[in-house]
Protein backbone atom coordinates (compact mmCIF):
# COMPACT_ATOMS: atom_id res chain seq x y z
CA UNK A 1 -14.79 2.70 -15.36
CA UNK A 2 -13.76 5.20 -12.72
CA UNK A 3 -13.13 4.55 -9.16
CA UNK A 4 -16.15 6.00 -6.34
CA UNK A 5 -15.93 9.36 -5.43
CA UNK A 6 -15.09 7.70 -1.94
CA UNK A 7 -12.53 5.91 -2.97
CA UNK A 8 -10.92 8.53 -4.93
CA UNK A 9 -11.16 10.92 -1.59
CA UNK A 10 -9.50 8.63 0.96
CA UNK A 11 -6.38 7.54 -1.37
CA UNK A 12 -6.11 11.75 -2.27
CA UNK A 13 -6.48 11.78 1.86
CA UNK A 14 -3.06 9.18 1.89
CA UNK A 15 -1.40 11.17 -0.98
CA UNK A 16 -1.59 14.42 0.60
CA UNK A 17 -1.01 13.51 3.77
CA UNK A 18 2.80 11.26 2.77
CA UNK A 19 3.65 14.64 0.68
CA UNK A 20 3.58 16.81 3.41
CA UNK A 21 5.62 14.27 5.70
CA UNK A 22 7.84 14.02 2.74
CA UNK A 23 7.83 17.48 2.10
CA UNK A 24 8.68 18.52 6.18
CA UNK A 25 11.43 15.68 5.76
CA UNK A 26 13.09 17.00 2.71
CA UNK A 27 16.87 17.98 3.68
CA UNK A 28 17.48 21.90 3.62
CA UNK A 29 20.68 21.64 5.42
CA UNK A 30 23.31 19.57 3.54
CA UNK A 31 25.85 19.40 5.71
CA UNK A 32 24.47 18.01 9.02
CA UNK A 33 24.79 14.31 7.82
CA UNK A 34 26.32 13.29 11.18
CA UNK A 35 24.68 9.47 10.56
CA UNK A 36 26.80 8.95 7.22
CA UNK A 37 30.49 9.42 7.86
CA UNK A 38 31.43 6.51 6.11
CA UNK A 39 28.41 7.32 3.14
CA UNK A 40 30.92 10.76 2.91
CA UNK A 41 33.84 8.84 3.01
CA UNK A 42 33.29 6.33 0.03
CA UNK A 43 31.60 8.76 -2.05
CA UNK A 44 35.20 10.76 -1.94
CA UNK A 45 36.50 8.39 -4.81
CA UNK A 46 33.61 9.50 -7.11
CA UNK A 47 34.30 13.63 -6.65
CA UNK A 48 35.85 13.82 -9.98
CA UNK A 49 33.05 12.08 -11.54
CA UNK A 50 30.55 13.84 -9.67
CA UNK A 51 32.02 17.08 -10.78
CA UNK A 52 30.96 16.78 -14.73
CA UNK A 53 27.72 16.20 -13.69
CA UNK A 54 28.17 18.86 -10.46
CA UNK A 55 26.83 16.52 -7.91
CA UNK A 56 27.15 17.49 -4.49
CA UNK A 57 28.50 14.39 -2.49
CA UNK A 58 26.77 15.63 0.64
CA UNK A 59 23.71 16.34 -1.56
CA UNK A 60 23.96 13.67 -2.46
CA UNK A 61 24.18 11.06 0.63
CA UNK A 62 20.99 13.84 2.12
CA UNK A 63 18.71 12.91 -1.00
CA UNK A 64 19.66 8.98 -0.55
CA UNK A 65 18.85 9.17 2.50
CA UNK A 66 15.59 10.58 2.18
CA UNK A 67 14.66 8.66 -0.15
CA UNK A 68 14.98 5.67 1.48
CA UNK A 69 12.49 7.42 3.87
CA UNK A 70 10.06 7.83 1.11
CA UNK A 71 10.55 4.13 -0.46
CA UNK A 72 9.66 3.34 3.29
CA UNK A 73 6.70 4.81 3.45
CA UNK A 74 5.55 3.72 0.20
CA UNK A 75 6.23 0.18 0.75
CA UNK A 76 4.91 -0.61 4.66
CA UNK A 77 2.03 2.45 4.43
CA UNK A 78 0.73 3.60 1.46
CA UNK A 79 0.30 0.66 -0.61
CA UNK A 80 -1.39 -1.53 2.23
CA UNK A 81 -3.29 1.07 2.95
CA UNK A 82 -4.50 1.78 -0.55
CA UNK A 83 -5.18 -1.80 -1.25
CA UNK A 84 -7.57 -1.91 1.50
CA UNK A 85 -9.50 1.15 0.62
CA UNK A 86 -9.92 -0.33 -3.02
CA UNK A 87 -11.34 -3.14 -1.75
CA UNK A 88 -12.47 -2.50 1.74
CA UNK A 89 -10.60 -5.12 3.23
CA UNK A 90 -8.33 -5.01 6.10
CA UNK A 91 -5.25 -6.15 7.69
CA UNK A 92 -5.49 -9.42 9.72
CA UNK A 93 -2.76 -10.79 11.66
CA UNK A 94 -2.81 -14.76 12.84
CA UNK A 95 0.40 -14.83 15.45
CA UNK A 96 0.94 -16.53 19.12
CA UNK A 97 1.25 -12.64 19.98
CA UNK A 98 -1.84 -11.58 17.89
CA UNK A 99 -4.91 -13.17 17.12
CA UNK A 100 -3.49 -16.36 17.95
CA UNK A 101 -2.22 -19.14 15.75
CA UNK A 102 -4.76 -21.09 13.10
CA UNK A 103 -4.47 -25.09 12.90
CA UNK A 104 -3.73 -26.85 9.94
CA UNK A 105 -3.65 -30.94 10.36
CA UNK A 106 -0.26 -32.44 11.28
CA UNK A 107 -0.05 -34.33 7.59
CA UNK A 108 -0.64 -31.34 5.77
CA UNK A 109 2.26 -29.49 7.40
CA UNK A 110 4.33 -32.71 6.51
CA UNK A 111 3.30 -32.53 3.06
CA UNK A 112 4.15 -28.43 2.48
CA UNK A 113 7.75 -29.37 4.03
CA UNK A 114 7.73 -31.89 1.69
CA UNK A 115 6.80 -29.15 -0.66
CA UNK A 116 8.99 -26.45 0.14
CA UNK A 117 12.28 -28.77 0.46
CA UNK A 118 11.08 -30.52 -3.41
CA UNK A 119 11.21 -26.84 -4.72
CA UNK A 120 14.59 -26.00 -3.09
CA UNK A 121 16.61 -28.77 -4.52
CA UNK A 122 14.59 -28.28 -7.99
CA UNK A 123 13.45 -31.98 -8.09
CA UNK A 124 9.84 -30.16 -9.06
CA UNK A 125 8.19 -27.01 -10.02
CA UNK A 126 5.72 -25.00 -8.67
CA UNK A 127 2.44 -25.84 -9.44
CA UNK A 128 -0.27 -24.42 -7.58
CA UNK A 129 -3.23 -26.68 -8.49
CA UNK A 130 -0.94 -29.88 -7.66
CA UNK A 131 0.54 -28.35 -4.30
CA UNK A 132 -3.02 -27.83 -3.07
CA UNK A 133 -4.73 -31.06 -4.10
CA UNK A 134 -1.90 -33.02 -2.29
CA UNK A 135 -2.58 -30.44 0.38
CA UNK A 136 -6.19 -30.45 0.61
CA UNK A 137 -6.27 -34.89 0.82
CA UNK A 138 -4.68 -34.75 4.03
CA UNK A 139 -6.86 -32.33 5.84
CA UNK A 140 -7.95 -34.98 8.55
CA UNK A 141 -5.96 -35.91 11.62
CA UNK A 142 -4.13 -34.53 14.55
CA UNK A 143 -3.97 -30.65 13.98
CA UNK A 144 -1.17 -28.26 14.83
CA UNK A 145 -0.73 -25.43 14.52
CA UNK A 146 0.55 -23.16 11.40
CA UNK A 147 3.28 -20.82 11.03
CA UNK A 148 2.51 -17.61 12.15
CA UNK A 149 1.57 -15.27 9.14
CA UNK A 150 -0.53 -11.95 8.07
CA UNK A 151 -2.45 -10.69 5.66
CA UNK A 152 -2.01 -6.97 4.75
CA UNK A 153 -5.01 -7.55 2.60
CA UNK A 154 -7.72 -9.82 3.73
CA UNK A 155 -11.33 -9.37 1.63
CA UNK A 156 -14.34 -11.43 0.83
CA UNK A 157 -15.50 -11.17 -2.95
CA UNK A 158 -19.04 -10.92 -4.37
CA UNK A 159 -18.85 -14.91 -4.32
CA UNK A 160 -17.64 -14.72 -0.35
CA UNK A 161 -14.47 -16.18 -1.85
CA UNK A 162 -11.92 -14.95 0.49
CA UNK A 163 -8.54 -13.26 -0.60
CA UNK A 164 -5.65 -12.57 1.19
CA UNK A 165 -2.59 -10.74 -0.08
CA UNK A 166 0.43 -10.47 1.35
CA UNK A 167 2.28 -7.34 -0.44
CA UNK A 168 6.00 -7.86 -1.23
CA UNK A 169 9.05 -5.20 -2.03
CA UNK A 170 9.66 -5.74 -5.82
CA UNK A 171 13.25 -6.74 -4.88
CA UNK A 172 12.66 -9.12 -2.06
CA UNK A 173 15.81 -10.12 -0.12
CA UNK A 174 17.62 -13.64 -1.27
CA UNK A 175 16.54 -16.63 0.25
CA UNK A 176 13.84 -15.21 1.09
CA UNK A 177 11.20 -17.09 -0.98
CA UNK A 178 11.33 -20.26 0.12
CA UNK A 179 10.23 -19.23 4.00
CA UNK A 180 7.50 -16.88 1.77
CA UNK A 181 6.42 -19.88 -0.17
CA UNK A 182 5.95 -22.07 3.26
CA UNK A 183 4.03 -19.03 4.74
CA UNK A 184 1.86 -18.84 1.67
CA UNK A 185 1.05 -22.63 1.79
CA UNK A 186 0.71 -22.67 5.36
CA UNK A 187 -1.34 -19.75 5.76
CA UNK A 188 -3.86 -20.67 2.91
CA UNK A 189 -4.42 -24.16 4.51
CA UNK A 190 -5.11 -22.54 7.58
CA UNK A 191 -7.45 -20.24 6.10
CA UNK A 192 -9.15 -23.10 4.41
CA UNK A 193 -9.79 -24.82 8.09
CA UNK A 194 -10.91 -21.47 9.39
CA UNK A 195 -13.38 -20.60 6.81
CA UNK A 196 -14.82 -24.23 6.25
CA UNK A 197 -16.76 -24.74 2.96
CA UNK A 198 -15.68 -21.58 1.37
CA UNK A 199 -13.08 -20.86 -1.55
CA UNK A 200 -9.72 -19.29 -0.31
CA UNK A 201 -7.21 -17.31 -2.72
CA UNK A 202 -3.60 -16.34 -1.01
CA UNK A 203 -1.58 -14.14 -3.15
CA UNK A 204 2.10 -12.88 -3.17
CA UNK A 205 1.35 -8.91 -4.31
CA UNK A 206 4.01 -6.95 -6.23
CA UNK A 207 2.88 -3.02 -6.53
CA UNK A 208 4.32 -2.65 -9.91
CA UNK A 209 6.83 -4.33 -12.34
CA UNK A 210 10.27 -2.73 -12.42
CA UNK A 211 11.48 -5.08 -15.37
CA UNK A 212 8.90 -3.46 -17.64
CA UNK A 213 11.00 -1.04 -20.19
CA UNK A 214 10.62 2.45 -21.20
CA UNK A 215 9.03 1.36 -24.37
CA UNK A 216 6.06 -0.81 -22.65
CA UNK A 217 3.78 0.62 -20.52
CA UNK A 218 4.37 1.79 -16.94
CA UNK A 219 1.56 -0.29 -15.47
CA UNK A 220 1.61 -3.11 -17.73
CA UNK A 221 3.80 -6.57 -16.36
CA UNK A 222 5.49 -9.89 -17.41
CA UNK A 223 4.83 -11.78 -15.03
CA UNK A 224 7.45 -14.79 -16.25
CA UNK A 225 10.37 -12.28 -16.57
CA UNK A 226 9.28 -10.35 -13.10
CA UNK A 227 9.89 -13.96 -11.30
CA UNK A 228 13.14 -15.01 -13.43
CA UNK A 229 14.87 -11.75 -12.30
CA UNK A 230 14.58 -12.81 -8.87
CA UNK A 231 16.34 -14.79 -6.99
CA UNK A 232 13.99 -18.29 -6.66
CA UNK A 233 10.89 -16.45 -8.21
CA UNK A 234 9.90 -19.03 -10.19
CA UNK A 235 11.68 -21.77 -8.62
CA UNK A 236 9.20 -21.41 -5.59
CA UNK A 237 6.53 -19.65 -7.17
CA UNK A 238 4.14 -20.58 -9.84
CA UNK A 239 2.53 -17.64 -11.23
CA UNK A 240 -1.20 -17.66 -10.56
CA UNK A 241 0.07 -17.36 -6.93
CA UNK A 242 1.41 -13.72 -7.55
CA UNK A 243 -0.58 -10.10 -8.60
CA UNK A 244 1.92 -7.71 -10.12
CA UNK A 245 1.41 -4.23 -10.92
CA UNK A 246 -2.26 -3.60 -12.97
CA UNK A 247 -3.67 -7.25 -12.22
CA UNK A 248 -3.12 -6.95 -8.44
CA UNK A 249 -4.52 -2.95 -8.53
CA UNK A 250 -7.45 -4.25 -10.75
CA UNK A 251 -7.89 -7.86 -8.79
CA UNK A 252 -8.72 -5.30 -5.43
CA UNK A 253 -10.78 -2.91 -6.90
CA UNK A 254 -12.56 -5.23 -9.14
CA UNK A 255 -12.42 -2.58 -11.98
CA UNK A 256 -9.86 -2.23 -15.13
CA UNK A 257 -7.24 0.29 -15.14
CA UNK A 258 -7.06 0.73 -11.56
CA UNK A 259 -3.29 1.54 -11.01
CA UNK A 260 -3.46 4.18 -13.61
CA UNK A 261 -6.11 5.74 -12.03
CA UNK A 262 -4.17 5.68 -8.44
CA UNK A 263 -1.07 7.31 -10.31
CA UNK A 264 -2.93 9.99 -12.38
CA UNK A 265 -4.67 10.94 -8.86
CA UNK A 266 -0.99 11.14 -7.58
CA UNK A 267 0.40 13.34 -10.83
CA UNK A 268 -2.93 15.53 -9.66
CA UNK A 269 -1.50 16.53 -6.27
CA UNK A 270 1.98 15.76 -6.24
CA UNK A 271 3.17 18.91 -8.48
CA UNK A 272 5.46 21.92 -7.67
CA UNK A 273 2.12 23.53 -6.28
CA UNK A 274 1.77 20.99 -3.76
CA UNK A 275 3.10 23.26 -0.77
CA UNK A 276 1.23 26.59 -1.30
CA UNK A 277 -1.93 24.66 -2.06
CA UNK A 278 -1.75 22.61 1.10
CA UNK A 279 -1.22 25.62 3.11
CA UNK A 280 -4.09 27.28 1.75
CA UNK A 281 -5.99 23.82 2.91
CA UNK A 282 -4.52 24.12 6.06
CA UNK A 283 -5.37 27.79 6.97
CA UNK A 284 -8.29 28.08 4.84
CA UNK A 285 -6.90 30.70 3.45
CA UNK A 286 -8.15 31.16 -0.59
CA UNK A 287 -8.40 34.48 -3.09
CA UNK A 288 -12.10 33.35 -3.64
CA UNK A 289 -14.56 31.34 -2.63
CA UNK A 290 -14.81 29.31 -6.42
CA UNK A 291 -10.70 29.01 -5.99
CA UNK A 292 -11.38 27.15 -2.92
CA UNK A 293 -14.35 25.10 -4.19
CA UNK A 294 -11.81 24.03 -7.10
CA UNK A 295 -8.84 22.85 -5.28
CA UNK A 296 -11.65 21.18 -3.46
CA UNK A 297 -12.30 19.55 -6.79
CA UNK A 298 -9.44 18.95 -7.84
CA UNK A 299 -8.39 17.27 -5.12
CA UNK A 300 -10.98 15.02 -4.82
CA UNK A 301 -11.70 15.88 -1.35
CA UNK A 302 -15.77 15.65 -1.55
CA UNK A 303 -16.80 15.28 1.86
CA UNK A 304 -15.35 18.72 1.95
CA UNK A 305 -16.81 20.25 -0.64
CA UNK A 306 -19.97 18.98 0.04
CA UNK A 307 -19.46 21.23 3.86
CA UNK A 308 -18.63 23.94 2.22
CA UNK A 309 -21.40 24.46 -0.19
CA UNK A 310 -23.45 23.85 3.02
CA UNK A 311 -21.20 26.30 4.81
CA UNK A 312 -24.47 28.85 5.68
CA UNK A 313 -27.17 26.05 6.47
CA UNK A 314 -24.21 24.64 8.49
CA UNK A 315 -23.55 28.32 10.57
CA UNK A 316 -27.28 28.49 11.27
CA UNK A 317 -27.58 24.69 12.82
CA UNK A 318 -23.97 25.31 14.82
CA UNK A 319 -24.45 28.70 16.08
CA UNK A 320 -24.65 28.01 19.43
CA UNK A 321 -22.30 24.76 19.18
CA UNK A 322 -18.81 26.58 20.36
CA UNK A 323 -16.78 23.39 18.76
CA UNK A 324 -18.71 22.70 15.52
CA UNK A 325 -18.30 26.56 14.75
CA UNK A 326 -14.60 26.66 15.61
CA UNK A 327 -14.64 23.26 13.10
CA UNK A 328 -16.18 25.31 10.28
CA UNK A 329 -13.56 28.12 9.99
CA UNK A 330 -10.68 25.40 10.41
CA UNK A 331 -9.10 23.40 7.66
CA UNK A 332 -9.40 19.59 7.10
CA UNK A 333 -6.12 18.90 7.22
CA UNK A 334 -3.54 19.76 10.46
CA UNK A 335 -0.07 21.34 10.54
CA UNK A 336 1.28 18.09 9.90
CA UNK A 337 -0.74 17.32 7.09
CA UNK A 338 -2.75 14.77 9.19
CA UNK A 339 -6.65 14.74 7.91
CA UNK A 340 -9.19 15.84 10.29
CA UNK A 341 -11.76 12.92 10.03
CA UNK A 342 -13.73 13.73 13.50
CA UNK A 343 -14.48 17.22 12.20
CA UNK A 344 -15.52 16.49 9.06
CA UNK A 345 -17.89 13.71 10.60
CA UNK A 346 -19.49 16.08 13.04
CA UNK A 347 -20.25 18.54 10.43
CA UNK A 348 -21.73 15.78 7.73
CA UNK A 349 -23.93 14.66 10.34
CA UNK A 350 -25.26 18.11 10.87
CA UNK A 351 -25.56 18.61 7.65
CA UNK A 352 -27.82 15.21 7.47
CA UNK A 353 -30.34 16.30 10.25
């Protein structure tokens, strides 16, 4: 199955828009690294190794540096926002600075400490059926309330089962999982209060699997190795509490072969052609009119294409409409690569009337 047209357009809309704030990012002058002095300094015991493979040390610390930028991006934008377009959820946050804490009853905060501290000295596994029967059998009582926790995926299924997700670097920090594993508890007992009667899921999401080897497939997991490489993965976590790489992808859009859909949409933009073809988005400036309905195509950007082969009917019903014309000869996309959403609104609704 393929993904909606709609869906296709908005994560092509998140693509283009991180390549050309990658793309205005990407070093040109190598030797202003002012920030990495000691970077520069290190990296001096590695010139004669650098030198076989002619690595530029200042090249070098520029690149690292940006791509940190980039594995930035990816991890606190792109993939929560992708995961909520798949399955038109959102991002929910329950904090004494937010939305305000949710309850859970005194006993069952007793019991996940109980919980948590069992699992840290290894005196039991994770089990996620046992953890929330015991959980679940002391719901009455004084309540309190719960850690404070988010969702960057919150979404009600076909069943109105609800799902949360919390999405995770691949290489989360050490010691890290236990405090994860209380939030996860806490958080889905909460849930369970707040949405009374109703089935709650609350996963741990993992974009992709970085264990998996050049002979298996990129999207494919192991789930078991994934948590033994890190540190208290599966001494805190049992596995049907974590998505990883084509289940979680799949799990939010409800379809099969979700992530390699996402990443042969990215291989579609994201080529060596990526600059001119933005610019000639941008300035809506095309040889032809066909080479402009193709990038069009190709880039999955409907709504757009959909304006332009309205482009006369469009003129006649904005000719006297100073801003909607000035919208039709702009592009959709700003100098900064930022998609221009009112526009394109304004002109689908005239194109509706």
């Amino acid at each position: 199955m393929t993904l909606p047209n709609d869906v296709n357009q908005s994560i092509s809309i998140a693509v283009i828009e991180i390549l050309k704030s990658r793309f205005d990012k990407f070093p040109s002058d190598y030797t202003t690294n002012r920030n990495a002095p000691f970077h520069e300094a290190f990296l001096s015991a590695f010139r004669d190794k650098m030198a076989v493979s002619k690595t530029d040390p200042t090249l070098l610390v520029s690149l690292s540096s940006w791509l940190h930028g980039l594995n930035t991006t990816l991890g606190q934008s792109f993939f929560e926002r992708v995961a909520n377009i798949l399955c038109g959820g959102e991002k929910k946050e329950w904090t004494s600075k937010k939305d305000g804490n949710l309850q859970i009853s005194h006993k069952q905060k007793e019991i996940i400490n109980t919980i948590c501290t069992e699992l840290s000295n290894s005196s039991c596994v994770p089990c996620k059926n046992r953890e929330e029967k015991l959980i679940n059998e002391a719901s009455s009582g004084e309540l309190v309330n719960a850690l404070d926790f988010s969702a960057d995926v919150l979404f009600v299924d076909e069943d109105e089962t609800i799902n949360a997700i919390e999405l995770k670097s691949v290489k989360p920090n050490s010691g890290e999982l236990r405090g994860e594993k209380q939030k996860i508890l806490e958080g889905r007992t909460a849930l369970n209060h707040l949405y009374k009667g109703k089935r709650v899921n609350f996963f741990i999401g993992f974009p992709f699997d970085p264990t998996v080897t050049e002979e298996e497939d990129a999207c494919s997991y192991n789930k078991n190795r994934f948590l033994s490489k890190i540190i208290g993965g599966d001494k805190f976590f049992d596995s049907d509490e974590i998505l990883i790489a084509s289940e979680l992808w799949d799990y939010l859009s409800g379809q099969p072969n979700t992530m390699q859909s996402i990443i042969e949409l990215i291989n579609n933009i994201a080529t060596t052609e990526f600059e001119r073809k933005f610019e000639q988005l941008y300035r809506y400036e095309f040889p032809s009119f066909d080479a402009k309905m193709h990038l069009l195509e190709e880039w999955k950007l409907y709504d757009e294409l959909k304006i332009q082969k309205n482009n006369a009917k469009l003129r006649k019903k904005c000719a006297n409409i100073r801003r909607e014309m000035n919208y039709l000869d702009q592009g959709c996309f700003d100098s900064k690569g930022k998609y221009k959403t009112e526009r394109v609104k304004t002109l689908l609704a005239r194109i509706g009337e």
